[in-house]
Protein backbone atom coordinates (compact mmCIF):
# COMPACT_ATOMS: atom_id res chain seq x y z
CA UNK A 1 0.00 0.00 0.00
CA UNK A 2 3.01 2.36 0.70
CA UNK A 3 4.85 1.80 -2.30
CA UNK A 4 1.13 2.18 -4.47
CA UNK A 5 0.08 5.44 -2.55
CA UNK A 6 3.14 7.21 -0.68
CA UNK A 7 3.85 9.73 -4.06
CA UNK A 8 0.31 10.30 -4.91
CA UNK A 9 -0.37 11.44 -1.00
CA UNK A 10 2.84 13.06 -1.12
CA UNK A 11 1.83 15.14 -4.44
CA UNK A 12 -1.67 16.35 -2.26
CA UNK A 13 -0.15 16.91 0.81
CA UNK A 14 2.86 18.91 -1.06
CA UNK A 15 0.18 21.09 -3.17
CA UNK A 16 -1.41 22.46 0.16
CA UNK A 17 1.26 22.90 2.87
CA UNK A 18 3.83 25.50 3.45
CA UNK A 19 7.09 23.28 2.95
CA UNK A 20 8.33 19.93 1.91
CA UNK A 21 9.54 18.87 5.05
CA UNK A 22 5.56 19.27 6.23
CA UNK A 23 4.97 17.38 3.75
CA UNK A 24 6.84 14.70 4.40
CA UNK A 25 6.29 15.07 7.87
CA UNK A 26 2.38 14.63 7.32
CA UNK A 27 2.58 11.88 4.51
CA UNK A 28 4.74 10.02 6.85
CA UNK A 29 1.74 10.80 9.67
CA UNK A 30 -0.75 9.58 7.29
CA UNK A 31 0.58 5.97 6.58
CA UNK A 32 1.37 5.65 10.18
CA UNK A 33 -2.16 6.48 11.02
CA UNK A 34 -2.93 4.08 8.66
CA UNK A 35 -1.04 1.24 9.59
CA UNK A 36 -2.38 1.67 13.41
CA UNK A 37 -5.49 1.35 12.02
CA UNK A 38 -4.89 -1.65 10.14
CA UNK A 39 -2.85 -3.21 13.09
CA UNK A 40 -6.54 -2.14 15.34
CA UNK A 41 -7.85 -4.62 12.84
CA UNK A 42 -10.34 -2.19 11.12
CA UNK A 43 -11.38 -3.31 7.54
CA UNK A 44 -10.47 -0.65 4.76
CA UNK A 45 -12.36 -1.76 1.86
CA UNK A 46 -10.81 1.24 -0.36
CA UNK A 47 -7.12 1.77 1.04
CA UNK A 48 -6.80 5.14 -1.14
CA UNK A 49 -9.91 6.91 -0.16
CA UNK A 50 -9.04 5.93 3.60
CA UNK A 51 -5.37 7.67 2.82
CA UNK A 52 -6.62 10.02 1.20
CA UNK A 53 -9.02 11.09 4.12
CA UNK A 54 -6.01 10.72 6.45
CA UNK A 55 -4.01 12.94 5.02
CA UNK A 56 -6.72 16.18 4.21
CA UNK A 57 -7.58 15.36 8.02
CA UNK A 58 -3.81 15.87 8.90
CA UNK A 59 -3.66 19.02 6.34
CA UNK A 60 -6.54 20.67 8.14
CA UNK A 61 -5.33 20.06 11.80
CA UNK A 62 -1.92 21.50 10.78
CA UNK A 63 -3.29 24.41 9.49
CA UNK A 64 -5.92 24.90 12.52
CA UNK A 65 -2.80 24.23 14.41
CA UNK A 66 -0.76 27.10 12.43
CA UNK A 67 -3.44 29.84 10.60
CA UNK A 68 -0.88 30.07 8.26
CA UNK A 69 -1.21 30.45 4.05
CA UNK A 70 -2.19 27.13 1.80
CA UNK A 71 0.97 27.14 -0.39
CA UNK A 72 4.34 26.99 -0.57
CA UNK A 73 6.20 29.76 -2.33
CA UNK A 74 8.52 29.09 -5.32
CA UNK A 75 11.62 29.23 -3.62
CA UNK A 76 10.59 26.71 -1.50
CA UNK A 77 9.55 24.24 -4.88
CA UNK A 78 12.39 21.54 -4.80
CA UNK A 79 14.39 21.52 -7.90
CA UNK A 80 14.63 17.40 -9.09
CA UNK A 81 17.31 17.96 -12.19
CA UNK A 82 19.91 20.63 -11.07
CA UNK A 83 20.82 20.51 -15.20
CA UNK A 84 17.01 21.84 -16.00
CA UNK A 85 17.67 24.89 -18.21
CA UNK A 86 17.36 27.66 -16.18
CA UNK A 87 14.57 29.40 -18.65
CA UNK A 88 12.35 26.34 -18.61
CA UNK A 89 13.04 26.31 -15.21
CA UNK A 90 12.07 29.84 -14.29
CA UNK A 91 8.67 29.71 -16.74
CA UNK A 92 7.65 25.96 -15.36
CA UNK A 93 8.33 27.70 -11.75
CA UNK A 94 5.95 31.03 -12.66
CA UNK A 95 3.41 28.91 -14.59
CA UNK A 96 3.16 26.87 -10.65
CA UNK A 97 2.87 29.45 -8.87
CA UNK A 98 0.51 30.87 -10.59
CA UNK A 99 -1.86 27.59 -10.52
CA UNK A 100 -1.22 27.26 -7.02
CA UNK A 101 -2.29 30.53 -6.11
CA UNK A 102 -5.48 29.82 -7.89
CA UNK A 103 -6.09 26.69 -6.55
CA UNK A 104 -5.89 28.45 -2.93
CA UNK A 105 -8.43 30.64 -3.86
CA UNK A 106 -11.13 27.81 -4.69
CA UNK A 107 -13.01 25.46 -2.13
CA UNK A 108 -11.46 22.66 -0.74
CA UNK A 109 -13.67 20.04 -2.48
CA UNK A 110 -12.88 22.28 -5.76
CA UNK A 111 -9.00 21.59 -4.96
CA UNK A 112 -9.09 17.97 -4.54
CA UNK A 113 -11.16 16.52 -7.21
CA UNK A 114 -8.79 18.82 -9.27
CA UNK A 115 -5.67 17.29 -7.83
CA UNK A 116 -6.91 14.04 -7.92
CA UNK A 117 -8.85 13.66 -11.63
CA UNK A 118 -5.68 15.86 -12.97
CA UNK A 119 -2.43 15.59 -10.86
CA UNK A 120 -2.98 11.92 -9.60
CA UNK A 121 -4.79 10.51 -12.68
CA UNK A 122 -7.40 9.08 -11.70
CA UNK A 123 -10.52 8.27 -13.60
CA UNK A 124 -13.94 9.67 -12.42
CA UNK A 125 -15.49 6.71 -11.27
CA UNK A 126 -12.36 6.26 -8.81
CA UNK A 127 -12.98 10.11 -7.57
CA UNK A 128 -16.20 9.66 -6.73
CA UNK A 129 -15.72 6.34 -4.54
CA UNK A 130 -12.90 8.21 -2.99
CA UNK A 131 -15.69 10.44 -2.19
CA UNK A 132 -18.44 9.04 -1.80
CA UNK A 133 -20.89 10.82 -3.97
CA UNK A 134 -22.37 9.52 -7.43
CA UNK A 135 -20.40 9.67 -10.29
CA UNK A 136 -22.54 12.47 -12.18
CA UNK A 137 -21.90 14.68 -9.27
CA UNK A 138 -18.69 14.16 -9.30
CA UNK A 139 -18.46 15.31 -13.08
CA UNK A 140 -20.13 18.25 -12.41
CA UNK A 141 -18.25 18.91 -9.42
CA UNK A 142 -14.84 18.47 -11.15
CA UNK A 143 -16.73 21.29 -13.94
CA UNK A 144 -17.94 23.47 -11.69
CA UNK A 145 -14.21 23.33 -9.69
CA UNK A 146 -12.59 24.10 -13.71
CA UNK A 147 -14.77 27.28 -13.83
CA UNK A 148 -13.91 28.49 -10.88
CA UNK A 149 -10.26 28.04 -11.50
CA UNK A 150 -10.44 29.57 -14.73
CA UNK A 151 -12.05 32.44 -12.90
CA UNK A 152 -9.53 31.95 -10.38
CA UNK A 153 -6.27 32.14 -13.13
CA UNK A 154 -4.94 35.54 -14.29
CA UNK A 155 -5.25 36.16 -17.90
CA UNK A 156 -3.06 35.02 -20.50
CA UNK A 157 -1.53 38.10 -22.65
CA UNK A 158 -2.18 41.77 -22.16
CA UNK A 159 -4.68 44.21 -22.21
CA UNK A 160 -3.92 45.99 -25.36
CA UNK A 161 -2.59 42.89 -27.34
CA UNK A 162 -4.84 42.70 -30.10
CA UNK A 163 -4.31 46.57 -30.69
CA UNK A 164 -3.06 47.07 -34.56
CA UNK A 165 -4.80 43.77 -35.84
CA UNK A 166 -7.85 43.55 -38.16
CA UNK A 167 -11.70 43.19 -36.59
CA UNK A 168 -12.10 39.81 -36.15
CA UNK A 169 -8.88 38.55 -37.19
CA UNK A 170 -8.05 35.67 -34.94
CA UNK A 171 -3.99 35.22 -34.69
């Protein structure tokens, strides 16, 4: 179960705390929690959805705990290849920063069937066991959670970029 899970509630955890070492800090929490819970003898019919819950419960009680900001700033986004271009490296690091500030503005709900249908992969009817809604709703909720985030994004270009081109040309 850790091998399966441990990046995927690594990724969630990551995309709403202040730091990586929180991160690993509460992942680590999570399959612990889990674990004692299996050891208690409790039967998890859907191991993911229970981790899953573990880990937005341990997200919510560390920032109840703190009152601090949803995201971790840019600087504090670990760099994987040190031999990245340093261009692509500074545009991939914008371009997050930018969708992670959106995804702090929207609901929580709107966050994680976003993370999970997007970020983690996984197919609609897995979403909606993980929450335990219908898998209609969960379409529409995973719509409803792309408006908002489009609402949520800054726009792309300027103001006065189509200044000097044609009515109705579309380049």
């Amino acid at each position: 179960i850790y091998d399966q899970y441990v990046d995927k509630i690594y990724r969630f955890v990551f995309l709403k705390v202040s730091s990586e070492e929180v991160a690993q800090d509460l992942t680590s929490e999570t399959f612990l929690r889990g674990w004692d819970s299996l050891k208690n003898g409790n039967n998890i019919e859907n191991p993911q959805a229970f981790l899953y819950q573990i880990a937005r419960n341990l997200v919510t009680d560390h920032y109840r705990d703190k009152g601090r900001a949803q995201f971790v700033s840019v600087e504090e986004t670990p760099i994987e290849d040190p031999k990245q271009d340093v261009g692509k490296l500074a545009v991939l690091s914008s371009d997050l920063e930018v969708v992670r500030q959106s995804l702090a503005g929207l609901r929580e709900d709107y966050q994680n069937v976003i993370i999970w249908h997007y970020l983690d992969d996984l197919p609609i009817p897995k979403v909606a066991e993980m929450r335990d809604r219908a898998e209609d709703a969960t379409r529409v909720l995973l719509h409803r959670a792309l408006e908002s985030l489009r609402t949520e994004l800054p726009r792309s270009g300027s103001e006065g970029e189509d200044e000097g081109k044609p009515e109705g040309a579309n380049f």
